[in-house]
C-alpha atoms as a PDB file:
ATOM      1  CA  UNK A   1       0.000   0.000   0.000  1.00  0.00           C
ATOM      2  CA  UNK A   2       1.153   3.890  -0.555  1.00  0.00           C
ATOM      3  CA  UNK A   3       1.871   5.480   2.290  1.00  0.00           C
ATOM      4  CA  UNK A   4      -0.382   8.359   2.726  1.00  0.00           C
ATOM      5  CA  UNK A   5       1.546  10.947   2.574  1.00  0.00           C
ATOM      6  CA  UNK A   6       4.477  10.930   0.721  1.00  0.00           C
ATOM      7  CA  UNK A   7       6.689  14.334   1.546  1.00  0.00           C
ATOM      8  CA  UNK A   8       7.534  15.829   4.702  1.00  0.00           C
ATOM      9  CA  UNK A   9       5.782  19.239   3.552  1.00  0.00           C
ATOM     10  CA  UNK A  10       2.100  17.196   2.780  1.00  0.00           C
ATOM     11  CA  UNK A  11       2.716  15.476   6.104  1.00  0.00           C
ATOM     12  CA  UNK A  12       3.036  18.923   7.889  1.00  0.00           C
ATOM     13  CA  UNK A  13      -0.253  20.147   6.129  1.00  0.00           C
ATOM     14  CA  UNK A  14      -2.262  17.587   7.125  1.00  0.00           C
ATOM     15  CA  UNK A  15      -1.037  17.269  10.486  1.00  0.00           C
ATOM     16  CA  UNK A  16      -1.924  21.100  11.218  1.00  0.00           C
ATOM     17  CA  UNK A  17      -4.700  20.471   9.428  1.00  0.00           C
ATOM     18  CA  UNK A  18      -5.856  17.511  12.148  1.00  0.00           C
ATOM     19  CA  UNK A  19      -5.001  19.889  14.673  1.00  0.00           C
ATOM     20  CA  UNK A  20      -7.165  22.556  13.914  1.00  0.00           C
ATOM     21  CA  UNK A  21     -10.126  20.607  13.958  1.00  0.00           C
ATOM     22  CA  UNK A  22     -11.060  19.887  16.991  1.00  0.00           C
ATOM     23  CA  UNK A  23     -10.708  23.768  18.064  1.00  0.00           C
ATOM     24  CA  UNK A  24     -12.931  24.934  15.059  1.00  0.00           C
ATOM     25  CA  UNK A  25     -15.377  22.391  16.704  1.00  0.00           C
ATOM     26  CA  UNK A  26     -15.012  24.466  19.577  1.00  0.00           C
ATOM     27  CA  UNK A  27     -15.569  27.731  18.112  1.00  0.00           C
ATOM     28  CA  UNK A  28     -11.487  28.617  17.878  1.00  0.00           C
ATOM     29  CA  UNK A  29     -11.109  29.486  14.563  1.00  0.00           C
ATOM     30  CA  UNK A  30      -7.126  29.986  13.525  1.00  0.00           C
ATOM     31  CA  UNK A  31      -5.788  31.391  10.045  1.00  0.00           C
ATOM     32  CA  UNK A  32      -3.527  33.736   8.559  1.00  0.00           C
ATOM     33  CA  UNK A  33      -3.795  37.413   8.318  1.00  0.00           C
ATOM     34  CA  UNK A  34      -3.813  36.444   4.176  1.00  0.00           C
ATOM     35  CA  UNK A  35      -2.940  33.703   2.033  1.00  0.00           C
ATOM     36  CA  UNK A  36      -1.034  34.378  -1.118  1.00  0.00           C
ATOM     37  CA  UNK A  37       2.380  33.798  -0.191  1.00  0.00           C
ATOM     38  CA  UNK A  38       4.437  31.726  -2.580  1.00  0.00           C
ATOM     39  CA  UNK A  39       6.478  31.027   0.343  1.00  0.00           C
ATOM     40  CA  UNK A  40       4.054  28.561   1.657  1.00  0.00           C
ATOM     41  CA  UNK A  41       4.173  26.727  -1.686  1.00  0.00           C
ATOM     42  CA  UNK A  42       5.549  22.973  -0.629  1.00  0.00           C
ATOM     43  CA  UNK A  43       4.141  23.633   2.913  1.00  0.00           C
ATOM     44  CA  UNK A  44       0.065  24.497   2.518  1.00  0.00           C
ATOM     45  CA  UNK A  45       0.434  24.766  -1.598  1.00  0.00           C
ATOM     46  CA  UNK A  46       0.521  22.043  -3.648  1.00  0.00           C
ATOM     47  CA  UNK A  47       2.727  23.246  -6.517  1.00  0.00           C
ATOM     48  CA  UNK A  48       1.648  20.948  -9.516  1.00  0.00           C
ATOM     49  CA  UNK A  49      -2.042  22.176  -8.833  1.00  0.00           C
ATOM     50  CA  UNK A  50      -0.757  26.323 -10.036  1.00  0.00           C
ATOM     51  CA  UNK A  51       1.058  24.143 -12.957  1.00  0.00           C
ATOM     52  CA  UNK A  52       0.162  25.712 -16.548  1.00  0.00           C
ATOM     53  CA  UNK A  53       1.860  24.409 -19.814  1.00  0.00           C
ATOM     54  CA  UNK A  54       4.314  22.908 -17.663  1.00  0.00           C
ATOM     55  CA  UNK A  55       5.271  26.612 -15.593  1.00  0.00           C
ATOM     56  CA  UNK A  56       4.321  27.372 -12.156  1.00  0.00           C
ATOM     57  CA  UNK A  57       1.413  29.932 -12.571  1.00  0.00           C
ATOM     58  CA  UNK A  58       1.088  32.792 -10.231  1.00  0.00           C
ATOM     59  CA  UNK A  59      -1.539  33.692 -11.738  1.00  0.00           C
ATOM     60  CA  UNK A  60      -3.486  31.068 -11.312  1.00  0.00           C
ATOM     61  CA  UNK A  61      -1.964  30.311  -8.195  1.00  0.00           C
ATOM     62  CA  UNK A  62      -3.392  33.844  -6.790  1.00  0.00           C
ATOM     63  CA  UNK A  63      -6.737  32.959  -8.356  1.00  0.00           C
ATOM     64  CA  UNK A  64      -7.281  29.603  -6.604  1.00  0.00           C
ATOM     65  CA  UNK A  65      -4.988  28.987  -3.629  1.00  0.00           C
ATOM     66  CA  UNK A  66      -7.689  29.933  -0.905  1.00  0.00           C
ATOM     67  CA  UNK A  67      -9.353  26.870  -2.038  1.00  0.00           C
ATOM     68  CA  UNK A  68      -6.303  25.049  -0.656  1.00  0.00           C
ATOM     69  CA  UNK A  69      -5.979  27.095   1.832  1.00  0.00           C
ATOM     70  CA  UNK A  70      -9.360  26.629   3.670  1.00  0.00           C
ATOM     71  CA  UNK A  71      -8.216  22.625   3.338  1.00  0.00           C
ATOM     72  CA  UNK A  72      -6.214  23.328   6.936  1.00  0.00           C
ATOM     73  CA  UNK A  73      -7.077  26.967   8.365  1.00  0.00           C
ATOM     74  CA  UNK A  74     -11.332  27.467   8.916  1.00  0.00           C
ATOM     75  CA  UNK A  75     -10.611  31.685   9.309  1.00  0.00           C
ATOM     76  CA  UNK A  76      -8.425  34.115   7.188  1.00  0.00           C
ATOM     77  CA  UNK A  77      -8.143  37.928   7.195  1.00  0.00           C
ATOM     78  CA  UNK A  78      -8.690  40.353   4.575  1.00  0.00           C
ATOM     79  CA  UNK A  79      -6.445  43.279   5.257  1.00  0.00           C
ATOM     80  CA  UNK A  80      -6.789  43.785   1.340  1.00  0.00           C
ATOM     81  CA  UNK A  81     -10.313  45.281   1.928  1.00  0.00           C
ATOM     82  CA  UNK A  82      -8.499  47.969   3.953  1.00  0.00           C
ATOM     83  CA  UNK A  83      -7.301  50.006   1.175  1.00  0.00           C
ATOM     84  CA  UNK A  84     -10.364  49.669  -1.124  1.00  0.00           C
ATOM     85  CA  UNK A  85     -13.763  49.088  -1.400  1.00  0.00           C
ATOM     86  CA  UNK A  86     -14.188  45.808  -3.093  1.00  0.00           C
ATOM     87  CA  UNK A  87     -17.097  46.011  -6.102  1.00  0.00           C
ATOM     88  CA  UNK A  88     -19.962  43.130  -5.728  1.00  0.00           C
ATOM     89  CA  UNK A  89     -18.510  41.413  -8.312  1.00  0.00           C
ATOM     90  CA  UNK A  90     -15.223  40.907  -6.780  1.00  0.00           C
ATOM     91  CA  UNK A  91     -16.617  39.854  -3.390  1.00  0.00           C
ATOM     92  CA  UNK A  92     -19.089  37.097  -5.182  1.00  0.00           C
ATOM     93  CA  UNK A  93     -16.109  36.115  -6.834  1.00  0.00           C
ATOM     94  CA  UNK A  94     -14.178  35.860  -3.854  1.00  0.00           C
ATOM     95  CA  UNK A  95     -16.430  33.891  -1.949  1.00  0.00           C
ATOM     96  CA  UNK A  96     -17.161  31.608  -4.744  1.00  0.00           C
ATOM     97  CA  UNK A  97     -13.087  30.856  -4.532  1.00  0.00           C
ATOM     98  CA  UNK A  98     -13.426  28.951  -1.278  1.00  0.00           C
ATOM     99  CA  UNK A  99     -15.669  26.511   0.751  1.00  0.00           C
ATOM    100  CA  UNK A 100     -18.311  27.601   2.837  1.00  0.00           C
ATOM    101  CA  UNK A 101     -17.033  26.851   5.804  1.00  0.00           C
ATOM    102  CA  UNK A 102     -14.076  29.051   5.891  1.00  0.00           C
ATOM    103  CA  UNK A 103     -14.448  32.105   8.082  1.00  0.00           C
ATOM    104  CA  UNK A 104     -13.411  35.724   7.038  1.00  0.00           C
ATOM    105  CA  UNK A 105     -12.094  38.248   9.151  1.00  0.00           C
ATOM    106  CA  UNK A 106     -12.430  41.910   7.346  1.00  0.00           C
ATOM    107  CA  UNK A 107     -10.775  44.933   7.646  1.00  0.00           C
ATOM    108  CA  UNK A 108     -12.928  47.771   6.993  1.00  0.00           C
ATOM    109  CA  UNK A 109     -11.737  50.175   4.647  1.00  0.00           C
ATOM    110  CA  UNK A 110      -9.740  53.073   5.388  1.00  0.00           C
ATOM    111  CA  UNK A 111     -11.302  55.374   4.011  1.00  0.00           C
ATOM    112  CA  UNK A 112     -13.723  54.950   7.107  1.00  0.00           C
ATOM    113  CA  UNK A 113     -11.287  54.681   9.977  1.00  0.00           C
ATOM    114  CA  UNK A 114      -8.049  57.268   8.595  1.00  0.00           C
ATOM    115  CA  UNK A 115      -8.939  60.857  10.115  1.00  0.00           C
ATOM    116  CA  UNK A 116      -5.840  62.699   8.073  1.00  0.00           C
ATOM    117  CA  UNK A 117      -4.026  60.884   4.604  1.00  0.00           C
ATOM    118  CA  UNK A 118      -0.292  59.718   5.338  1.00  0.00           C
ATOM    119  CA  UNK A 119       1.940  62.300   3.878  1.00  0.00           C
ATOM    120  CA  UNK A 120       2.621  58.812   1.111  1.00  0.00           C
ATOM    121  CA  UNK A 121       2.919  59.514  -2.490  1.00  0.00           C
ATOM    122  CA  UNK A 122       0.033  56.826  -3.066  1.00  0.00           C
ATOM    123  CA  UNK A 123      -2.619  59.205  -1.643  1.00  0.00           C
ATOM    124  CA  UNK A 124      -1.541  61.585  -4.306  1.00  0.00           C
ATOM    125  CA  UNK A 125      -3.009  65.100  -3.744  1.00  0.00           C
ATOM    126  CA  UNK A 126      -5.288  63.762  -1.006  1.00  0.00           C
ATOM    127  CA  UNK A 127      -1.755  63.044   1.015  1.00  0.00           C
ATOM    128  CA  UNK A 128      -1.366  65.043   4.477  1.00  0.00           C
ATOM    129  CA  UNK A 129      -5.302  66.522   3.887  1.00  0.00           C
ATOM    130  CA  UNK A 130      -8.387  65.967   6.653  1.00  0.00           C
ATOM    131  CA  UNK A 131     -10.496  62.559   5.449  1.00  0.00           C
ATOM    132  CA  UNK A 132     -14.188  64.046   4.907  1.00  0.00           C
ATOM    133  CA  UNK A 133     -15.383  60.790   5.378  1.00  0.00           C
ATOM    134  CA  UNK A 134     -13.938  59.668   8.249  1.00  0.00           C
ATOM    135  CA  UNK A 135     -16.277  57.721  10.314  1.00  0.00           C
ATOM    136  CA  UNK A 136     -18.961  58.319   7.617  1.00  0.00           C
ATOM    137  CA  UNK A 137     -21.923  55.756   8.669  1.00  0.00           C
ATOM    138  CA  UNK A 138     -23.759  56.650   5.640  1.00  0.00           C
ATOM    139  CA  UNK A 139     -20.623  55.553   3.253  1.00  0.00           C
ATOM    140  CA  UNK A 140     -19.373  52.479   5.342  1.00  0.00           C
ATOM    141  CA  UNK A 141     -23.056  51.301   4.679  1.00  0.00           C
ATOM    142  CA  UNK A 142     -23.022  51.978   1.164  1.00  0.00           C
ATOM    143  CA  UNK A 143     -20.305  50.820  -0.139  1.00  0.00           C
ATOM    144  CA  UNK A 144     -19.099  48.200   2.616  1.00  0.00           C
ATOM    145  CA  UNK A 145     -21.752  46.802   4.895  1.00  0.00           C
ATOM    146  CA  UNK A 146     -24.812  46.213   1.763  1.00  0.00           C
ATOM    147  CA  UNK A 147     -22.647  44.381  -0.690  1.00  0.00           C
ATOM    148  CA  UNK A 148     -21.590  41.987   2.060  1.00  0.00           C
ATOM    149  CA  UNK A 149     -24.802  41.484   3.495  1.00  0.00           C
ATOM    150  CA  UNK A 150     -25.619  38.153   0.854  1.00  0.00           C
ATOM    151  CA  UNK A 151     -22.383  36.873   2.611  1.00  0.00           C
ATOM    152  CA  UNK A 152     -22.829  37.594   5.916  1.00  0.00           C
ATOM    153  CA  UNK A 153     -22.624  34.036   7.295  1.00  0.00           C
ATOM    154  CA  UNK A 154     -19.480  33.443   5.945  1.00  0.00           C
ATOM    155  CA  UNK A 155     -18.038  36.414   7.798  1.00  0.00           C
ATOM    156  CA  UNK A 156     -16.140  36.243  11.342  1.00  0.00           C
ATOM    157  CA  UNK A 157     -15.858  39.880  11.735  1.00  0.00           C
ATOM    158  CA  UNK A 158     -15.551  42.824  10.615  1.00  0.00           C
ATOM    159  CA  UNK A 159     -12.570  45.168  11.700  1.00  0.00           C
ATOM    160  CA  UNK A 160     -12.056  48.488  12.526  1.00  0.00           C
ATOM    161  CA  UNK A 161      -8.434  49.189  12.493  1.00  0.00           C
ATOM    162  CA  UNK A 162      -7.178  52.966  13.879  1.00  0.00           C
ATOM    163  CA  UNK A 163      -3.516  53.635  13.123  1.00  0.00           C
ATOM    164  CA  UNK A 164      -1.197  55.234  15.881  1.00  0.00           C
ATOM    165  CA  UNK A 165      -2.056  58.718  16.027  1.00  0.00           C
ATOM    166  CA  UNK A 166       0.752  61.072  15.054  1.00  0.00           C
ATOM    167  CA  UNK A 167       0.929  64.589  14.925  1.00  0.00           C
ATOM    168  CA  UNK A 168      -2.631  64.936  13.172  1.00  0.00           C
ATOM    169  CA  UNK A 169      -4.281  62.732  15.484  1.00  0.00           C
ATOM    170  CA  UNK A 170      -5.880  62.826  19.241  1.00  0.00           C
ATOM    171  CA  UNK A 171      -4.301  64.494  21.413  1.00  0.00           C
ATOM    172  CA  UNK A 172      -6.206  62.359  24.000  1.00  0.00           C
ATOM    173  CA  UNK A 173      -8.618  59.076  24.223  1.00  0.00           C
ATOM    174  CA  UNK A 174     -11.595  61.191  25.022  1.00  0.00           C
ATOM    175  CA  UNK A 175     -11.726  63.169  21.518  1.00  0.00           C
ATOM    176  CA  UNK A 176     -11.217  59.469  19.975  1.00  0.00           C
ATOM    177  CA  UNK A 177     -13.919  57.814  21.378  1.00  0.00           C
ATOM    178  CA  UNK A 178     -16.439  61.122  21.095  1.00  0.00           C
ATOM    179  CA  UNK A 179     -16.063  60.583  17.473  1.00  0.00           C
ATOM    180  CA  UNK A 180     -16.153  56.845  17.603  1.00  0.00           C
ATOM    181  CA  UNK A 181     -19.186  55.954  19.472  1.00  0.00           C
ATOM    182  CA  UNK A 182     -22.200  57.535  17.174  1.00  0.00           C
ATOM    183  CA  UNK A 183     -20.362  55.567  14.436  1.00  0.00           C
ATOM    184  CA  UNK A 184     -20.874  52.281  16.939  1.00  0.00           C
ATOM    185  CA  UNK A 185     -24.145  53.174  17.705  1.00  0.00           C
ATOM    186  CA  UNK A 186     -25.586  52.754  14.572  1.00  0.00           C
ATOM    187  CA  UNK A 187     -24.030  49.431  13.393  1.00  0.00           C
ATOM    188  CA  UNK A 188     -26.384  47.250  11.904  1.00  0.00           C
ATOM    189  CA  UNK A 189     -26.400  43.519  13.809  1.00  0.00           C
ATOM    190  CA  UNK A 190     -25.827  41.922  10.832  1.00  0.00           C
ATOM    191  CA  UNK A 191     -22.345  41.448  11.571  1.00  0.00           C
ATOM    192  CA  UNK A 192     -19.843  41.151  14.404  1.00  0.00           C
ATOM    193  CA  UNK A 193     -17.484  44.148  14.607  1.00  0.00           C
ATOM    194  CA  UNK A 194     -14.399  44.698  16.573  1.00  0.00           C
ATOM    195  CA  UNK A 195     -11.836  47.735  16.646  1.00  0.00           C
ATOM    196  CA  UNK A 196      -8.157  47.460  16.660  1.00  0.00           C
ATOM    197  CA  UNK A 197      -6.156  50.456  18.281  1.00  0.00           C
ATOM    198  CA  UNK A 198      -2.694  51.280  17.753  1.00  0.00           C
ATOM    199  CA  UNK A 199      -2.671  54.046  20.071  1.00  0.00           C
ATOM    200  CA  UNK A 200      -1.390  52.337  23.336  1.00  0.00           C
ATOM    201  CA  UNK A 201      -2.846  55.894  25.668  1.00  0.00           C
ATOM    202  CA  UNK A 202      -6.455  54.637  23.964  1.00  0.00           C
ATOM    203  CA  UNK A 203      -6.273  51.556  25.691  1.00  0.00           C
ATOM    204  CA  UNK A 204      -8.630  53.223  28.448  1.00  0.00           C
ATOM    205  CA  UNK A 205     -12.141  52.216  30.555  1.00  0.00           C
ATOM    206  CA  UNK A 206     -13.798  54.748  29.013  1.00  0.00           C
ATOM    207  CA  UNK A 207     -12.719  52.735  25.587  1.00  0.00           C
ATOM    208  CA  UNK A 208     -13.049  49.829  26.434  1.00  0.00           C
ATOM    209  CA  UNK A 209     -16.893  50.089  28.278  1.00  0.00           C
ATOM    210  CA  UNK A 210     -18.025  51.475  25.062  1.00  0.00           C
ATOM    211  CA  UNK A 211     -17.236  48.512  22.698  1.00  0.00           C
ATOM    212  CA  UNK A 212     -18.861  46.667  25.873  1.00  0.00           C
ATOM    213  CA  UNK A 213     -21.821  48.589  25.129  1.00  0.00           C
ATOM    214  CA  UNK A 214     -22.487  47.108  21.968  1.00  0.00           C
ATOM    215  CA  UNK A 215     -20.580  43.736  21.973  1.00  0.00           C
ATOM    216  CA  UNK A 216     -18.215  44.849  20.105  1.00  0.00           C
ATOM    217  CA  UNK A 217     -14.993  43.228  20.601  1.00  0.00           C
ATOM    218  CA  UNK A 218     -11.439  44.603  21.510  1.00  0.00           C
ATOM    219  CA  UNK A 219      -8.759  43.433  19.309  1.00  0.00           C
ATOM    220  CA  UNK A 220      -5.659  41.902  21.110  1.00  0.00           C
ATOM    221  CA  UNK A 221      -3.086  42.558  18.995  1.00  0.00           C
ATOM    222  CA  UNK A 222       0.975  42.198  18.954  1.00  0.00           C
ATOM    223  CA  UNK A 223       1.928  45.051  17.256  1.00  0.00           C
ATOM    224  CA  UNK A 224       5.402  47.258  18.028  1.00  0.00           C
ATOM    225  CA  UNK A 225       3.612  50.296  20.070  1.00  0.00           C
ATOM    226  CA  UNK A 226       0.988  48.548  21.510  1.00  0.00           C
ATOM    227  CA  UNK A 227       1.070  46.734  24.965  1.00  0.00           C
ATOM    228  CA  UNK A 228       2.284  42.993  24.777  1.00  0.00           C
ATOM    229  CA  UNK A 229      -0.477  40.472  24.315  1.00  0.00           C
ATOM    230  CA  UNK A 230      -0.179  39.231  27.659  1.00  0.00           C
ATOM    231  CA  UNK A 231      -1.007  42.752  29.223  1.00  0.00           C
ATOM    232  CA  UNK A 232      -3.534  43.691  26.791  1.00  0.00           C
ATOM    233  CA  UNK A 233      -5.525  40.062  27.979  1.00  0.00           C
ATOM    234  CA  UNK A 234      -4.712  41.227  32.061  1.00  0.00           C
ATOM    235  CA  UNK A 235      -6.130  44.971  31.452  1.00  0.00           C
ATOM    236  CA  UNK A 236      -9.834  45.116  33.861  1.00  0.00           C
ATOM    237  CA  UNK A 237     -12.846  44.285  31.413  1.00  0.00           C
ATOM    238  CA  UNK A 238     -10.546  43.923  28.037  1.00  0.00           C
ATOM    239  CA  UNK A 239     -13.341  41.128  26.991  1.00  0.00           C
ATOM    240  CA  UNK A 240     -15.525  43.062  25.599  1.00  0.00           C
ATOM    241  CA  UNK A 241     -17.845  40.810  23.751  1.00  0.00           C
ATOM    242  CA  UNK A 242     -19.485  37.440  23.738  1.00  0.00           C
ATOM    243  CA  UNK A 243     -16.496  36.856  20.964  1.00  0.00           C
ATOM    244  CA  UNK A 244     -12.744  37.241  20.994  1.00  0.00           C
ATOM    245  CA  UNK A 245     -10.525  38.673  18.360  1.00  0.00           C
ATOM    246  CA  UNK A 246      -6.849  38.292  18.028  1.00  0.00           C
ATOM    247  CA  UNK A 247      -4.574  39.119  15.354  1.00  0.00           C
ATOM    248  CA  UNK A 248      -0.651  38.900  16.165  1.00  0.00           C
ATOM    249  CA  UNK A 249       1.480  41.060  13.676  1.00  0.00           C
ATOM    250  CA  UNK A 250       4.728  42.122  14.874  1.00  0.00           C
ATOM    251  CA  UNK A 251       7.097  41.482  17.703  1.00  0.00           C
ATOM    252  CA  UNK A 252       6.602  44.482  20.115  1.00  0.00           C
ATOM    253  CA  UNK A 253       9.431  47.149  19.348  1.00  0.00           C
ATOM    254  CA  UNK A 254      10.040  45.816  15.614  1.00  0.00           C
ATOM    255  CA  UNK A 255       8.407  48.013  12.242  1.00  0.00           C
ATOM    256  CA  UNK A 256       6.666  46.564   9.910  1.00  0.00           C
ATOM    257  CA  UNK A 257       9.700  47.205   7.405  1.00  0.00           C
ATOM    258  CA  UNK A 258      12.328  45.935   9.385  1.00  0.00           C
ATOM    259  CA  UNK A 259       9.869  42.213   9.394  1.00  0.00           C
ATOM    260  CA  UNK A 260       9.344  42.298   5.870  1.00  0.00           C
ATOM    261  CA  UNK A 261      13.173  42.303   5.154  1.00  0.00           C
ATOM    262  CA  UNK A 262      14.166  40.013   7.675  1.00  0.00           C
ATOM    263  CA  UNK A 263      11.381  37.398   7.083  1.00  0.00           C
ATOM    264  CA  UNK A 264      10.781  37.447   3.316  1.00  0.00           C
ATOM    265  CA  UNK A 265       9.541  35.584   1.576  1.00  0.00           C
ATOM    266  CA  UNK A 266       8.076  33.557   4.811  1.00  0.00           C
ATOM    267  CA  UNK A 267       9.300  30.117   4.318  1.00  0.00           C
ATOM    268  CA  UNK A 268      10.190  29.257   7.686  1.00  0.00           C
ATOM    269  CA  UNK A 269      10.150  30.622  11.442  1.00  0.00           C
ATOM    270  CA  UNK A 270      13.155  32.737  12.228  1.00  0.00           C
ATOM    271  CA  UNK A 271      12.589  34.584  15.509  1.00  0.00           C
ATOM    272  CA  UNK A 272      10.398  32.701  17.546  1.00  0.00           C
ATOM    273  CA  UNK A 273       8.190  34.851  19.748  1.00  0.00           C
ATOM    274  CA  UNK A 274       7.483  32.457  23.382  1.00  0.00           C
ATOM    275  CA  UNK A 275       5.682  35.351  25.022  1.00  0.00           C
ATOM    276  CA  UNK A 276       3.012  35.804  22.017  1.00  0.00           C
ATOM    277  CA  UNK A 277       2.990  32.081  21.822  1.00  0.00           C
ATOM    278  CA  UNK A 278       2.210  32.043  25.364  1.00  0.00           C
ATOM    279  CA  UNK A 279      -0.684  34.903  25.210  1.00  0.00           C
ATOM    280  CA  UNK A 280      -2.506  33.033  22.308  1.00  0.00           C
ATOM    281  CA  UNK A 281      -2.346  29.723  23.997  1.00  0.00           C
ATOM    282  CA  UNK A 282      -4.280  31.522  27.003  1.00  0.00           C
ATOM    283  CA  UNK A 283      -6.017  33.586  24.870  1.00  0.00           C
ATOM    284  CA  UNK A 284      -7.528  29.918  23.392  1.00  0.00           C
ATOM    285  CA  UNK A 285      -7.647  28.147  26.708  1.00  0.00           C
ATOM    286  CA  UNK A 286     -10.187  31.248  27.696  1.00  0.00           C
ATOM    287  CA  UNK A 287     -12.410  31.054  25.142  1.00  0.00           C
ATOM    288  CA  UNK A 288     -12.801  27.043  25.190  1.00  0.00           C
ATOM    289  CA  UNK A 289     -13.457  27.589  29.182  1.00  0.00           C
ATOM    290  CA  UNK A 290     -16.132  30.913  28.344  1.00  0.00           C
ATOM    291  CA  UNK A 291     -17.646  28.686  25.586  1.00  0.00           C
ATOM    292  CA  UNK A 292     -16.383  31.954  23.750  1.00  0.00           C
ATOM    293  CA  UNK A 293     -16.056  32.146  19.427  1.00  0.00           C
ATOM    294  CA  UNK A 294     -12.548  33.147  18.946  1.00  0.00           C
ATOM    295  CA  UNK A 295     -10.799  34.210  15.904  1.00  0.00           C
ATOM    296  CA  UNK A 296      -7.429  34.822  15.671  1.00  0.00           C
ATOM    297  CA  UNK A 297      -4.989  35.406  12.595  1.00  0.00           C
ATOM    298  CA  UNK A 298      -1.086  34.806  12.810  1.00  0.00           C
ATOM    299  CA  UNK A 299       0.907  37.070  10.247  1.00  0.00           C
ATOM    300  CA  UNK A 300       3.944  35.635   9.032  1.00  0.00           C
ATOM    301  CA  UNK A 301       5.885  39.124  10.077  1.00  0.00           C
ATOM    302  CA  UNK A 302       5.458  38.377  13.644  1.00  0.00           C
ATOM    303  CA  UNK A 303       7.979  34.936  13.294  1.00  0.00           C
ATOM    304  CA  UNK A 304       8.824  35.004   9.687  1.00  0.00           C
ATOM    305  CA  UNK A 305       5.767  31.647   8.860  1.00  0.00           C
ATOM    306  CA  UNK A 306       2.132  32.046   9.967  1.00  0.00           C
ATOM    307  CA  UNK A 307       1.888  28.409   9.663  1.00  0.00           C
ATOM    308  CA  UNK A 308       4.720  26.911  11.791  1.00  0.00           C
ATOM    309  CA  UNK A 309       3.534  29.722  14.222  1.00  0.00           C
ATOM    310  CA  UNK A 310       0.077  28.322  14.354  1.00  0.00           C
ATOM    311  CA  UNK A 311       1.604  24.673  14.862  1.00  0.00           C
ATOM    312  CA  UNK A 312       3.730  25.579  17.778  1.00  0.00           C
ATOM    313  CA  UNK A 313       1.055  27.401  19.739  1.00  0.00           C
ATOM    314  CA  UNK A 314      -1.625  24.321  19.039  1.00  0.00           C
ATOM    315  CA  UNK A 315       1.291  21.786  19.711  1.00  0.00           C
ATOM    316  CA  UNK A 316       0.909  21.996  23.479  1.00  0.00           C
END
């Protein structure tokens, strides 16, 4: 008889993939903050399926990985919807690319959550200039919240990600969260939202009783300014939901640019991180015990590979 698996790299897939079950079962649903990284091609990918006349495809391979994907992880994020707002047709599209049972986790666009345009060239003459629409409820319905509505039950959540606030921001939490909470208010239930700060001085009561007041969840995230994941889990009432949301980016101190160079293009761990390792595992552990639905996305520029990440914090 052939064995069943016949490469170390298939043997890895389907071993995480055995892994994760169980915890999906339990409402712990794990994934990457994406999925189109050649770098996991001989470790999630199976090369000969992006094969075309004989070539690897990337093409193809961008156009039907999630597929493979979803056959280990039941959640991935969508930081692409960040910078855009995705027409119908690309979403049907998109969600006609992978199983049902895979679970999205969505960043709303920016165009919502940015009060003031980086000073980038890729803003063009919009760059360093107030954002009329910040916190617009009437355009993050429009053009975000109805063309998702048909897909609503594949969706985890919906995120609301705030960027550290430099010298156009807040000067304090209380400005913040004026502005925030009629957006909040008005959120349709359709969904399950939670908002990711990057402002560490945000990280306040008065924040965090106000996603409490409509189950709105705080994000723990691992990200260079903010406070470690362990803190952020020990901070008085930081469960603010029926539903937890996790996404670990970037080892606390390091810049997003400094991870890119030293963990392109994500083939393997390189900097293992024990103290995130250590939050998520608690961070799971409280959400079997709470009978709580959990979803939480790995990015490979925390350790260098999302998926060897997700193996060593499920191993124990």
């Amino acid at each position: 008889m052939l064995p069943l698996f016949d490469n170390p790299e298939e043997g890895f897939k389907h071993r995480l993939a055995e892994k994760l079950k169980p915890l999906t079962a339990e409402g712990v649903y794990l994934g990457g903050s994406s999925w189109k990284y050649e770098g996991w091609l001989d470790q999630i990918y199976t090369r000969d399926r992006y094969v075309t006349r004989g070539r690897f495809s990337q093409k193809r391979f961008e156009q039907e990985c999630l597929a493979e994907y979803a056959e280990v992880f039941p959640a991935v994020g969508g930081d692409f919807s960040f910078y855009q707002f995705p027409t119908e047709t690309f979403w049907r599209k998109l969600f006609q690319s992978a199983p049902p049972h895979l679970r999205f986790g969505l960043k709303v666009p920016e165009e919502i959550t940015v009060r003031s345009w980086p000073g980038h060239p890729r803003y063009g003459p919009r760059a360093g200039t107030h954002n009329e629409n910040f916190l617009s409820f009437e355009m993050l319905k429009a053009a975000f919240l109805m063309p998702l509505l048909e897909f609503k039950d594949r969706i985890g959540v919906l995120m609301f990600e705030f960027g550290a606030s430099g010298p156009r921001g807040y000067a304090e939490a209380s400005g913040f969260l004026e502005d925030l909470a009629p957006l909040l208010e008005r959120l349709p239930d359709d969904f399950r939202y939670a908002v990711e700060i990057r402002s560490p001085e945000f990280l306040t009561p008065g924040y965090l009783n106000l996603l409490r007041r409509r189950n709105i969840a705080h994000v723990f995230n691992a990200w260079t300014r903010m406070p470690i994941l362990s803190e952020q889990i020990e901070t008085p009432g930081a469960f603010t939901a029926d539903f937890t949301v996790v996404r670990a980016l970037l080892r606390h101190g390091r810049n997003y640019e400094q991870a890119v160079e030293m963990f392109s293009p994500y083939t393997e761990v390189k900097d293992p991180n024990p103290e995130v390792r250590s939050a998520l595992r608690k961070l799971i552990r409280h959400s079997r015990e709470h009978h709580r639905t959990a979803y939480i996305f790995v990015n490979n520029r925390l350790e260098g590979n999302a998926p060897q990440t997700i193996e060593a914090i499920v191993a124990e």
